[in-house]
N, C-alpha and C. Protein backbone atom coordinates (compact mmCIF):
# COMPACT_ATOMS: atom_id res chain seq x y z
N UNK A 1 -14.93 54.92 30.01
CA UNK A 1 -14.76 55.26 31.41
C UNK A 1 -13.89 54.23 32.13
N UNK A 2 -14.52 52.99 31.90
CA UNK A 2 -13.70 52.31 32.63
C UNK A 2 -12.27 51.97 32.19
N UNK A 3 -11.31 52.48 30.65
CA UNK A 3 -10.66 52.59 30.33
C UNK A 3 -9.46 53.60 31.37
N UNK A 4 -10.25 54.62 31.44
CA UNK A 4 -9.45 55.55 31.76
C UNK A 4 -9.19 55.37 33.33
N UNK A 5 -10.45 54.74 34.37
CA UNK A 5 -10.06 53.77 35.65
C UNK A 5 -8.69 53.11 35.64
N UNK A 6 -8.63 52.61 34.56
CA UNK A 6 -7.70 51.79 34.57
C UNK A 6 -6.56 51.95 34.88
N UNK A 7 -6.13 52.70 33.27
CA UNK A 7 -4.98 53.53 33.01
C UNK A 7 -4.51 54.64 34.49
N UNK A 8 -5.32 55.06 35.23
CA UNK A 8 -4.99 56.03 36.33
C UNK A 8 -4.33 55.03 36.98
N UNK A 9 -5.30 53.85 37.47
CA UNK A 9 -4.36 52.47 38.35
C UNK A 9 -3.59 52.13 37.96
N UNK A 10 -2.92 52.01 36.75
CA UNK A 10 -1.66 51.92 36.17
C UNK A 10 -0.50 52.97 36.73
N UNK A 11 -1.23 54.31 36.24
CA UNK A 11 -0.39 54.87 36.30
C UNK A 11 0.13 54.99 38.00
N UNK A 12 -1.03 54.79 39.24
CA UNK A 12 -0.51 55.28 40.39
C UNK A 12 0.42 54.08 40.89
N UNK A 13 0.09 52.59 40.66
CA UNK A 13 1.16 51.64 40.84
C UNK A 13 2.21 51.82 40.16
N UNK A 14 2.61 52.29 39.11
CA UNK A 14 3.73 52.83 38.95
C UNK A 14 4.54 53.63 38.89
N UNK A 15 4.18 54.91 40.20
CA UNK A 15 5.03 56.00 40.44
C UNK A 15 5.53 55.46 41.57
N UNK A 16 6.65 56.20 41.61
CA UNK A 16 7.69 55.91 42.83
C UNK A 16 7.35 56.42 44.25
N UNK A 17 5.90 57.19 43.88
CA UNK A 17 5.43 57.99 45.51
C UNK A 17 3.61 57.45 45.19
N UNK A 18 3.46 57.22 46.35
CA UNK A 18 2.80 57.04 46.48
C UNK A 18 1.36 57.90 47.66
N UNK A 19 0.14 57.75 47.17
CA UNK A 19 -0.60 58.63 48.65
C UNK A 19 -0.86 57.90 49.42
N UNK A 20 -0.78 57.72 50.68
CA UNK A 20 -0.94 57.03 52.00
C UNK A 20 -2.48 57.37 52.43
N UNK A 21 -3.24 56.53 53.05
CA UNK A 21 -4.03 57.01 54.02
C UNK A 21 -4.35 58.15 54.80
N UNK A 22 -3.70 58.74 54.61
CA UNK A 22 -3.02 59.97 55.73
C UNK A 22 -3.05 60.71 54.81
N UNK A 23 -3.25 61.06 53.25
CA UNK A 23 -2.94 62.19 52.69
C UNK A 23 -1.67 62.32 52.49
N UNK A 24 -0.42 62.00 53.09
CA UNK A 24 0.55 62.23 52.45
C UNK A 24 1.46 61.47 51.31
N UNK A 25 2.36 62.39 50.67
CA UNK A 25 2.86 61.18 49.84
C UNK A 25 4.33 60.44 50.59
N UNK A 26 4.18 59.67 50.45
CA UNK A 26 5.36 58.41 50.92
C UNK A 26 5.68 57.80 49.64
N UNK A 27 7.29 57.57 49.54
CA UNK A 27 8.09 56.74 48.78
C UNK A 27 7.59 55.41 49.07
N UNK A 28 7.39 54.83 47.62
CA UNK A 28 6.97 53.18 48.00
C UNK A 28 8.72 52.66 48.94
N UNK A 29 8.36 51.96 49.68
CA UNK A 29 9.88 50.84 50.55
C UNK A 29 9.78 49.67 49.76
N UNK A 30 10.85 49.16 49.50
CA UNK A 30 11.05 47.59 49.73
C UNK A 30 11.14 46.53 50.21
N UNK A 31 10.90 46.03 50.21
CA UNK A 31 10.70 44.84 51.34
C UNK A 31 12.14 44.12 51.09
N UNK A 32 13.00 44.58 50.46
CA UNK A 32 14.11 43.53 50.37
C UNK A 32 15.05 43.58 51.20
N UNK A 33 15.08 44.35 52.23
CA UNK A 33 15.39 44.74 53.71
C UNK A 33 14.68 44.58 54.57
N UNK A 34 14.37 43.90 54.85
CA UNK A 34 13.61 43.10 55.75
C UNK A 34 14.96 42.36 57.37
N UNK A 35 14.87 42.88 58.23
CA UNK A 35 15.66 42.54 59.04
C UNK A 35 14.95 41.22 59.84
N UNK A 36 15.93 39.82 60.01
CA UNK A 36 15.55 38.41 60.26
C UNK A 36 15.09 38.16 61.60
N UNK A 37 15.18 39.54 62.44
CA UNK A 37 14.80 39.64 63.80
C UNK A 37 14.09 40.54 64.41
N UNK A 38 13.29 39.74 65.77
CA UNK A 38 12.15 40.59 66.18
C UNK A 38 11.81 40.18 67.83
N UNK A 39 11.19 41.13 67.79
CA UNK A 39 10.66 40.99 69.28
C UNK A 39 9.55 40.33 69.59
N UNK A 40 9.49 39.05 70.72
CA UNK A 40 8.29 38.95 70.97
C UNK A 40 7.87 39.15 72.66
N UNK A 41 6.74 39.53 72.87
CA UNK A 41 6.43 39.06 74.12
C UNK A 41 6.80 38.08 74.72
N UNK A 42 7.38 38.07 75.97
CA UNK A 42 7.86 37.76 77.08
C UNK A 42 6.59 37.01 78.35
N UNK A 43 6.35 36.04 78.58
CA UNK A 43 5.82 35.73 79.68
C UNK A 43 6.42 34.53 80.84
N UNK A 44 7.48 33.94 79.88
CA UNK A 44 8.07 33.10 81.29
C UNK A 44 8.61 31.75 80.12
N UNK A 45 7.95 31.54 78.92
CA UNK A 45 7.93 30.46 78.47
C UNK A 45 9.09 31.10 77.17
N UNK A 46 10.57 30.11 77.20
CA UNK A 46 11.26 30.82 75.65
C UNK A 46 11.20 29.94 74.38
N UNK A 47 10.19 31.10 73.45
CA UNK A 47 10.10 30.75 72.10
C UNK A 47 11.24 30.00 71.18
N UNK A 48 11.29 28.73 70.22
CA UNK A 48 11.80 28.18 69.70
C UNK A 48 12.96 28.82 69.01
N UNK A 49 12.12 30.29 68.42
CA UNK A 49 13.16 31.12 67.83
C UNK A 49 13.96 31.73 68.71
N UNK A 50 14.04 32.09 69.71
CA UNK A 50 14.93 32.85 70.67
C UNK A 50 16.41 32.89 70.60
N UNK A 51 17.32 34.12 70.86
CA UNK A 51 18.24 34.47 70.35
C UNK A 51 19.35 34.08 71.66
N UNK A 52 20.02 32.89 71.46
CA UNK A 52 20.80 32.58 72.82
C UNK A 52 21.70 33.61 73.18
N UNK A 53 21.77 34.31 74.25
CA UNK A 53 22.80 35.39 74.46
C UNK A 53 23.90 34.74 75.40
N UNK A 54 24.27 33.80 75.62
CA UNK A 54 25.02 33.17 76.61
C UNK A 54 25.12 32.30 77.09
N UNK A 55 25.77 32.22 78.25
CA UNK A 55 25.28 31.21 79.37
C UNK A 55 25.75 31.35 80.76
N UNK A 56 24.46 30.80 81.57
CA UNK A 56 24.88 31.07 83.09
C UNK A 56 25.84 30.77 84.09
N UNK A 57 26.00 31.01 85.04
CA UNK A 57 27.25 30.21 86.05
C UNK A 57 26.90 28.71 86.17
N UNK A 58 25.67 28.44 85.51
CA UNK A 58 25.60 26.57 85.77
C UNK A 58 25.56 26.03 84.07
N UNK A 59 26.25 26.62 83.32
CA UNK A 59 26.04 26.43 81.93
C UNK A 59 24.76 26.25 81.54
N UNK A 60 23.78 26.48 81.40
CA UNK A 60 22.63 27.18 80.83
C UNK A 60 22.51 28.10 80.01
N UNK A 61 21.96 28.15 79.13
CA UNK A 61 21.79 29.17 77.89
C UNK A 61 21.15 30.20 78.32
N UNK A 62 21.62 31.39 78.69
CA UNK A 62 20.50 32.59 78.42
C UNK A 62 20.10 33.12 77.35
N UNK A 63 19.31 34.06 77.19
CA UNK A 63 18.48 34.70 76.21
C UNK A 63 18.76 36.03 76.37
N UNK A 64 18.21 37.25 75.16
CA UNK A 64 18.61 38.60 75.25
C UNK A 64 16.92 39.22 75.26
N UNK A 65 16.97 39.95 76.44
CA UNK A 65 15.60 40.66 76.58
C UNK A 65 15.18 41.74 76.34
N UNK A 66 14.68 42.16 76.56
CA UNK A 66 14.35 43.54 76.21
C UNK A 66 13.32 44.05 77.24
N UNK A 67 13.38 45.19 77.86
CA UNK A 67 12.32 45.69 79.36
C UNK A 67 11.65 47.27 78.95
N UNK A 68 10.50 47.53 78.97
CA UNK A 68 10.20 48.77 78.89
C UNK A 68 9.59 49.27 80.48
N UNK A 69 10.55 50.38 80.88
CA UNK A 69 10.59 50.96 82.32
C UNK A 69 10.30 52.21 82.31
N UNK A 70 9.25 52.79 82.59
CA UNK A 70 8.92 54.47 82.46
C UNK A 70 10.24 55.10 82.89
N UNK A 71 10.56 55.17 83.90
CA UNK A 71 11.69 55.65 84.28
C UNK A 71 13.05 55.65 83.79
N UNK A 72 13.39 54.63 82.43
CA UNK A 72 14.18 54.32 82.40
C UNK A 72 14.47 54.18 80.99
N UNK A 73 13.14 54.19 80.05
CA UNK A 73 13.06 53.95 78.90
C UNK A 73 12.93 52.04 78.71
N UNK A 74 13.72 52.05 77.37
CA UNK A 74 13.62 50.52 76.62
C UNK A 74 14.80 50.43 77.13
N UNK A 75 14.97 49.26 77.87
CA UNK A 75 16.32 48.28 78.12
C UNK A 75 16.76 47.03 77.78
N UNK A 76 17.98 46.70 77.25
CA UNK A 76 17.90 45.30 76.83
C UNK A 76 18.64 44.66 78.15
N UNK A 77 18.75 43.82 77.98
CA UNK A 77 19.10 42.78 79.20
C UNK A 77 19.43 41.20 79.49
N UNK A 78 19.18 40.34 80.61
CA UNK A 78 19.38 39.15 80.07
C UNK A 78 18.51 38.32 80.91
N UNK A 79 17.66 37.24 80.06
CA UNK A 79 16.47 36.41 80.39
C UNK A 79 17.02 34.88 80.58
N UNK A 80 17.39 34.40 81.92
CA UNK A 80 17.76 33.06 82.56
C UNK A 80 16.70 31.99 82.25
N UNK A 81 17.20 31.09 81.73
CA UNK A 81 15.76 29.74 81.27
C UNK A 81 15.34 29.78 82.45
N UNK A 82 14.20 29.23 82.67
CA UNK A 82 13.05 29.05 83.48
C UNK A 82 13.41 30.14 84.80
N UNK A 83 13.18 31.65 84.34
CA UNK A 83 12.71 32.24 84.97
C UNK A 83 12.02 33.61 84.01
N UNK A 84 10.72 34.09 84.57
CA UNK A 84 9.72 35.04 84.12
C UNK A 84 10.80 36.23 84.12
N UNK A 85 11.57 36.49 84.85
CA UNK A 85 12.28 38.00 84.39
C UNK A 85 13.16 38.27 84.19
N UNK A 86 13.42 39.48 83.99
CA UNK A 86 15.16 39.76 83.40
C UNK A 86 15.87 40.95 84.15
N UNK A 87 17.01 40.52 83.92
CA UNK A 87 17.93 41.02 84.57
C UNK A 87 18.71 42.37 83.56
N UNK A 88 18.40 43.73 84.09
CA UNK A 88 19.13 44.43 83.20
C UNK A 88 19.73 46.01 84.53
N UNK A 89 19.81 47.27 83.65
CA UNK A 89 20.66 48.09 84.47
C UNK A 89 20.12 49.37 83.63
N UNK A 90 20.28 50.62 84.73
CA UNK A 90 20.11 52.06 84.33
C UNK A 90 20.72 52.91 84.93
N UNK A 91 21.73 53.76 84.74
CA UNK A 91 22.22 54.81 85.47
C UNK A 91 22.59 54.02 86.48
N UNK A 92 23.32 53.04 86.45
CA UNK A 92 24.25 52.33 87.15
C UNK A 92 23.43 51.62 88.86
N UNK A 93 21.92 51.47 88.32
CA UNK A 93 21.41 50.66 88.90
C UNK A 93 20.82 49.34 88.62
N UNK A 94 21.00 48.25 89.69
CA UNK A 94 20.70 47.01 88.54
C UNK A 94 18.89 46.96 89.09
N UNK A 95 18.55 46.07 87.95
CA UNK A 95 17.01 46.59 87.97
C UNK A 95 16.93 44.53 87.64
N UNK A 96 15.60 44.03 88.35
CA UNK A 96 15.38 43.16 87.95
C UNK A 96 13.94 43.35 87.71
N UNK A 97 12.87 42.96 86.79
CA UNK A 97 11.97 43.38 86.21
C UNK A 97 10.80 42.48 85.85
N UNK A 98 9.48 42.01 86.32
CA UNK A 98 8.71 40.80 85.95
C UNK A 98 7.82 41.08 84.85
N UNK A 99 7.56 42.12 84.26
CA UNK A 99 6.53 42.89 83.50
C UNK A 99 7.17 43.96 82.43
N UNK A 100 6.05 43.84 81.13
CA UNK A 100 6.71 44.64 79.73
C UNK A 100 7.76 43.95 79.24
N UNK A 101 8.12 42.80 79.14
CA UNK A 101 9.58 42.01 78.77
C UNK A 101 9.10 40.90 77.23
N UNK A 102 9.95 41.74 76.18
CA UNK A 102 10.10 40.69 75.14
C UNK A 102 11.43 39.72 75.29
N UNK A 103 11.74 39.22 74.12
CA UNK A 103 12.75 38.90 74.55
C UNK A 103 13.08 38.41 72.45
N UNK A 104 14.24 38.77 72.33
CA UNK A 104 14.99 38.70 70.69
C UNK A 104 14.63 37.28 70.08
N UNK A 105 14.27 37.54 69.12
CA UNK A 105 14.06 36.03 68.40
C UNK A 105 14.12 36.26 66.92
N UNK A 106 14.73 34.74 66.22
CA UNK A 106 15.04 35.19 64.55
C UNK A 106 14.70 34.11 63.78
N UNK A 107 14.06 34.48 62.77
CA UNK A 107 14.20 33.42 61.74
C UNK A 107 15.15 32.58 60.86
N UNK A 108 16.59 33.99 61.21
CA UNK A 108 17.53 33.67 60.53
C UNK A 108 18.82 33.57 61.29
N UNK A 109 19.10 32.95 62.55
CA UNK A 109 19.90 32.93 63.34
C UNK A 109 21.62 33.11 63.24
N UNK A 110 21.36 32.48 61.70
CA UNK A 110 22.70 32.17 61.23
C UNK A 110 23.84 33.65 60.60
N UNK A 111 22.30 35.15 60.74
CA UNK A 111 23.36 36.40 60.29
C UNK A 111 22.93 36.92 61.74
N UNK A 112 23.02 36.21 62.45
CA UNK A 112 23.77 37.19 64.00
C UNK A 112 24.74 36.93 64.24
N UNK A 113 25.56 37.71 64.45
CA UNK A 113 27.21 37.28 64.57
C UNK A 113 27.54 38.09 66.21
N UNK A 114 28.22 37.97 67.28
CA UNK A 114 28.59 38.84 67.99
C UNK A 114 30.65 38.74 67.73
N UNK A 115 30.40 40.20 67.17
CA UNK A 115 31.64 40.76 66.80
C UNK A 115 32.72 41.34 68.04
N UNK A 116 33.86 40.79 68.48
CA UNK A 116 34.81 41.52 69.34
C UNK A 116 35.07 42.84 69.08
N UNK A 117 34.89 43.86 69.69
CA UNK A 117 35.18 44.96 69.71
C UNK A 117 35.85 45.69 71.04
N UNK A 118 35.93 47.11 70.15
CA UNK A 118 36.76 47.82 71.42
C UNK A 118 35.43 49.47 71.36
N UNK A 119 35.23 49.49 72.32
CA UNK A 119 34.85 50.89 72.44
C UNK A 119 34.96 51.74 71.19
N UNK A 120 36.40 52.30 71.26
CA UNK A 120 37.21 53.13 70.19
C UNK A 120 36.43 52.88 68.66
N UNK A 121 35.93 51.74 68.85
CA UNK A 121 36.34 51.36 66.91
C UNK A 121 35.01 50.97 66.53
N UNK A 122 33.89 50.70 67.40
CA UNK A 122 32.71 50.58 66.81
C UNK A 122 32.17 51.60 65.40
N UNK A 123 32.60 52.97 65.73
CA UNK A 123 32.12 53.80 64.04
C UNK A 123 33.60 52.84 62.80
N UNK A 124 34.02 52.08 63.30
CA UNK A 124 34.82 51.90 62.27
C UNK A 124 33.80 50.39 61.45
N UNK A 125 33.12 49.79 62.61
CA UNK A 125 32.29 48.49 61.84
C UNK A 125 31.83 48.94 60.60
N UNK A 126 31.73 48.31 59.32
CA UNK A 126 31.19 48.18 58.14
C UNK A 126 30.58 46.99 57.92
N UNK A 127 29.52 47.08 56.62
CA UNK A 127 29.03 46.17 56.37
C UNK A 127 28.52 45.27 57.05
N UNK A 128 27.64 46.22 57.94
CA UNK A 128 26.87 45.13 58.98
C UNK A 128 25.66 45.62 60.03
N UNK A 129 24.84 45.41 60.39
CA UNK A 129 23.81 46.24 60.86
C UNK A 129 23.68 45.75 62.55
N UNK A 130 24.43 46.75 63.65
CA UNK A 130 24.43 46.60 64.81
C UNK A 130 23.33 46.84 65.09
N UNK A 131 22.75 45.60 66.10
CA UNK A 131 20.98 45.09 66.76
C UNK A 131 20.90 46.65 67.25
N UNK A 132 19.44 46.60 67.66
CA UNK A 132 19.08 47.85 68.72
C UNK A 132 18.59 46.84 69.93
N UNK A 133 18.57 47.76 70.75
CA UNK A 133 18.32 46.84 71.63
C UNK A 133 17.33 47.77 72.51
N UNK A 134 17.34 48.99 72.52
CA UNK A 134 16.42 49.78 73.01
C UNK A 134 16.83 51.28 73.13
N UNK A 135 16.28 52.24 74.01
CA UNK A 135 16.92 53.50 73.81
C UNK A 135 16.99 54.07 75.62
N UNK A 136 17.89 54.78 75.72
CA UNK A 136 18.17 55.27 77.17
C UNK A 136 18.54 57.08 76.80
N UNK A 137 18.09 57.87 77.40
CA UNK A 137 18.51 59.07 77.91
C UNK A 137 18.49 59.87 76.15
N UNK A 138 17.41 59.25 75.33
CA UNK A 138 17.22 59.58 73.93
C UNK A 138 18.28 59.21 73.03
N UNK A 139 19.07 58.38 73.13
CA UNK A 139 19.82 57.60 72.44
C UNK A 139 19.90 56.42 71.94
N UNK A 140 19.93 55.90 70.96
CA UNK A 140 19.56 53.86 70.75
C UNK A 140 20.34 53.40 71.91
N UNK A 141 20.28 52.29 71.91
CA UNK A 141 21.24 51.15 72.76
C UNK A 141 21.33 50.24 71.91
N UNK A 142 22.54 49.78 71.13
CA UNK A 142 23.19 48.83 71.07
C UNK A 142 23.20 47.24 72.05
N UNK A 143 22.89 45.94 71.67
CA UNK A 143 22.81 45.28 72.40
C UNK A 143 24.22 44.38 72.59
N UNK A 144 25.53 44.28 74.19
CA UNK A 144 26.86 43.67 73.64
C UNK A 144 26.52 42.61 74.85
N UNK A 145 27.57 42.18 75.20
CA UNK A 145 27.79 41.06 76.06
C UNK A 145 29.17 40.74 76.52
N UNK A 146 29.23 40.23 77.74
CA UNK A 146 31.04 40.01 78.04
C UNK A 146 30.83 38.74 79.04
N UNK A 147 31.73 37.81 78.99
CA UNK A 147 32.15 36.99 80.00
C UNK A 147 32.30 37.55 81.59
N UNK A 148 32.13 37.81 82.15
CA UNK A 148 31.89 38.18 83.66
C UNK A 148 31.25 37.09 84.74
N UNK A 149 32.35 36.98 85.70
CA UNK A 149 32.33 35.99 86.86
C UNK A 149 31.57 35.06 86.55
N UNK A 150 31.72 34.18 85.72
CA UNK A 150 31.90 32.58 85.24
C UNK A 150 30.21 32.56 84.52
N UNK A 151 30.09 33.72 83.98
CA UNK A 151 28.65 33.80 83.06
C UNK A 151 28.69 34.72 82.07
N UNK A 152 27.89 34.27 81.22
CA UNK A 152 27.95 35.67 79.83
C UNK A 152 26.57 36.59 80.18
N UNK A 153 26.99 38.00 80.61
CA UNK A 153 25.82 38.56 81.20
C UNK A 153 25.41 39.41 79.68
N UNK A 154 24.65 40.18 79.16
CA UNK A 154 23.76 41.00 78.17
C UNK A 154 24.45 42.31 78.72
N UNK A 155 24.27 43.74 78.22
CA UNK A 155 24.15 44.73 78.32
C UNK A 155 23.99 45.77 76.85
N UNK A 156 24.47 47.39 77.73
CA UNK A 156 24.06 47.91 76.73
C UNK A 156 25.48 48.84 76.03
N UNK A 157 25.73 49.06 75.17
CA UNK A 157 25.74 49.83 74.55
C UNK A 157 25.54 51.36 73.92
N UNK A 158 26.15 52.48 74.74
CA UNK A 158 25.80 53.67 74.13
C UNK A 158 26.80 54.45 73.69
N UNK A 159 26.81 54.15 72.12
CA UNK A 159 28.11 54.26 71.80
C UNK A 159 28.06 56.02 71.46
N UNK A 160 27.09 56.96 71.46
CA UNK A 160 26.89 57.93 71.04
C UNK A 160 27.02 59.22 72.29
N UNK A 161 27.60 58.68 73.32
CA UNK A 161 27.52 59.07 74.72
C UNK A 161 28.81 59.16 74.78
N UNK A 162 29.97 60.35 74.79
CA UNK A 162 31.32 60.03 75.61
C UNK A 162 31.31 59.70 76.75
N UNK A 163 30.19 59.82 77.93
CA UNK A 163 30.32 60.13 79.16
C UNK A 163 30.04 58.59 79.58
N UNK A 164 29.16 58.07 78.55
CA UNK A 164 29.24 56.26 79.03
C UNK A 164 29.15 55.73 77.62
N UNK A 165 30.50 55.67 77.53
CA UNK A 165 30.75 54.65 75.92
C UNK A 165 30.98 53.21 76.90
N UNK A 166 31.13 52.39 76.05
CA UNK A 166 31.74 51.12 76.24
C UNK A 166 30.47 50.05 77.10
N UNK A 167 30.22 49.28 77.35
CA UNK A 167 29.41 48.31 77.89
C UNK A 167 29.32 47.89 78.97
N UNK A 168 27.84 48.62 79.40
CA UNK A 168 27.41 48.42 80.73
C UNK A 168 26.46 47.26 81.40
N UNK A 169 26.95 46.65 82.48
CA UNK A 169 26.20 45.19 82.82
C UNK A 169 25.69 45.71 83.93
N UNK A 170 24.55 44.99 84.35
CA UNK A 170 23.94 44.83 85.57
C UNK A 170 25.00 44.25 86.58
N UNK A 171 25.39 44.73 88.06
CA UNK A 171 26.06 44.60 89.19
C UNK A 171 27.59 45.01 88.94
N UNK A 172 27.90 45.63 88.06
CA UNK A 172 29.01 46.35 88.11
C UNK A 172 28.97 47.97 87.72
N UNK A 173 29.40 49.02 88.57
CA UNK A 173 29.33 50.22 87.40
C UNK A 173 30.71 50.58 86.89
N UNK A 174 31.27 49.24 86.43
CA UNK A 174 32.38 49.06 85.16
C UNK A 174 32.05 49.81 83.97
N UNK A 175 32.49 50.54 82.99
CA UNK A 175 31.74 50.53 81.62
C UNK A 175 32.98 49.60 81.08
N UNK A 176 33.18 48.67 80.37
CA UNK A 176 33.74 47.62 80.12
C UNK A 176 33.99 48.28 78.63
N UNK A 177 35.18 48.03 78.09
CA UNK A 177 35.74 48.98 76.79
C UNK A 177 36.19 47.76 75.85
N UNK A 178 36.38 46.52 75.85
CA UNK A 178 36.51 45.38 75.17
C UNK A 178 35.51 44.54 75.56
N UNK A 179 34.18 44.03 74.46
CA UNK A 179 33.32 43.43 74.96
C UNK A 179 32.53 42.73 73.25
N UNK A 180 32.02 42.19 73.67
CA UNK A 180 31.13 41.75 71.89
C UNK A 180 29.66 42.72 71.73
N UNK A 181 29.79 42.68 70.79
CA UNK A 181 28.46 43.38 70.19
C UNK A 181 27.78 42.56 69.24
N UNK A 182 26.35 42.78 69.16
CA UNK A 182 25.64 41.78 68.83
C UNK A 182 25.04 42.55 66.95
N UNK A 183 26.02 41.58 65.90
CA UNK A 183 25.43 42.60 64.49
C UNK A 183 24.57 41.44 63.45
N UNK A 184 23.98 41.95 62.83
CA UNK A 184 23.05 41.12 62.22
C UNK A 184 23.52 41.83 60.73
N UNK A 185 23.91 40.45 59.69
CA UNK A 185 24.80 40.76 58.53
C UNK A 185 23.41 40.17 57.63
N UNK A 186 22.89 40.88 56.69
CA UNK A 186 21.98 40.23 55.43
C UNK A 186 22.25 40.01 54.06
């Protein structure tokens, strides 16, 4: 009996599907994709790991945030050192936000790259995995960034939208068509 225990546990660790909890079958994943970045909660204080997105009009480092707004969905955005909130934008309103705010952080800092781009040519990126940064109007958001009036502000990205491609910041309703995008290479 307990032979044949066995041999079954053999055999179910080594099929390629597996049964879940749930009754269904699921493909075992790998863990060898494992992406070096993550979100954490947001309360005012920035974590060691935190993902510098810039810097302010007084040279200060900002950070890249992230806001969840019923109205508005997941937004990414941009988190000023020593202050609790962030600064982001929706339908070409700027939104400043004290509550629901993570903010990007990595273990592996060194495969974030922010890549120059143009609007036009983002489906042309290869070999490289553009951040999410949240989703608007049922679409991801892309997280980019641009130099604007003597600071590097955060925005978003919706590259799947003709009607607002290119990169949108809080206090302008520019969509900005040359800007960086934020890709994480493994």
């Amino acid at each position: 009996m307990k032979v044949v225990i066995l041999l079954t546990l053999l055999f179910l660790v080594g099929c390629s599907n597996a049964l879940s909890p749930c009754g269904v079958k699921c493909r075992n994943y790998s863990t060898s994709y494992v992406l070096g970045y993550y979100w954490r909660d947001f309360y005012g204080t920035v974590p060691l790991d935190a993902v510098p997105g810039g810097l302010d009009e007084e040279g200060d480092v900002t950070f890249i945030g992230q806001v969840y707004i019923k109205e508005y969905e997941l937004l990414p955005g941009t988190i000023y050192h020593g202050c609790s909130k962030i600064s982001t934008s929706a339908y070409d309103k700027d939104i400043i936000a004290d509550k629901n705010i993570k903010i990007l952080c990595s273990s592996a800092l060194h495969k974030l790259k922010w890549k120059l781009v143009n609007k036009n040519e983002l489906n042309q990126l290869t070999n490289t995995h553009l951040v999410i940064g949240g989703s608007e109007i049922g679409l991801f958001i892309n997280i980019g960034r641009i130099a604007y009036n003597g600071q590097t502000i955060i925005g978003k990205v919706l590259q799947n939208d003709p009607n607002n491609n290119g990169l949108a910041i809080p206090g302008t309703n520019t969509r900005f068509s040359n800007f960086e995008i934020l890709t994480y290479n493994p």
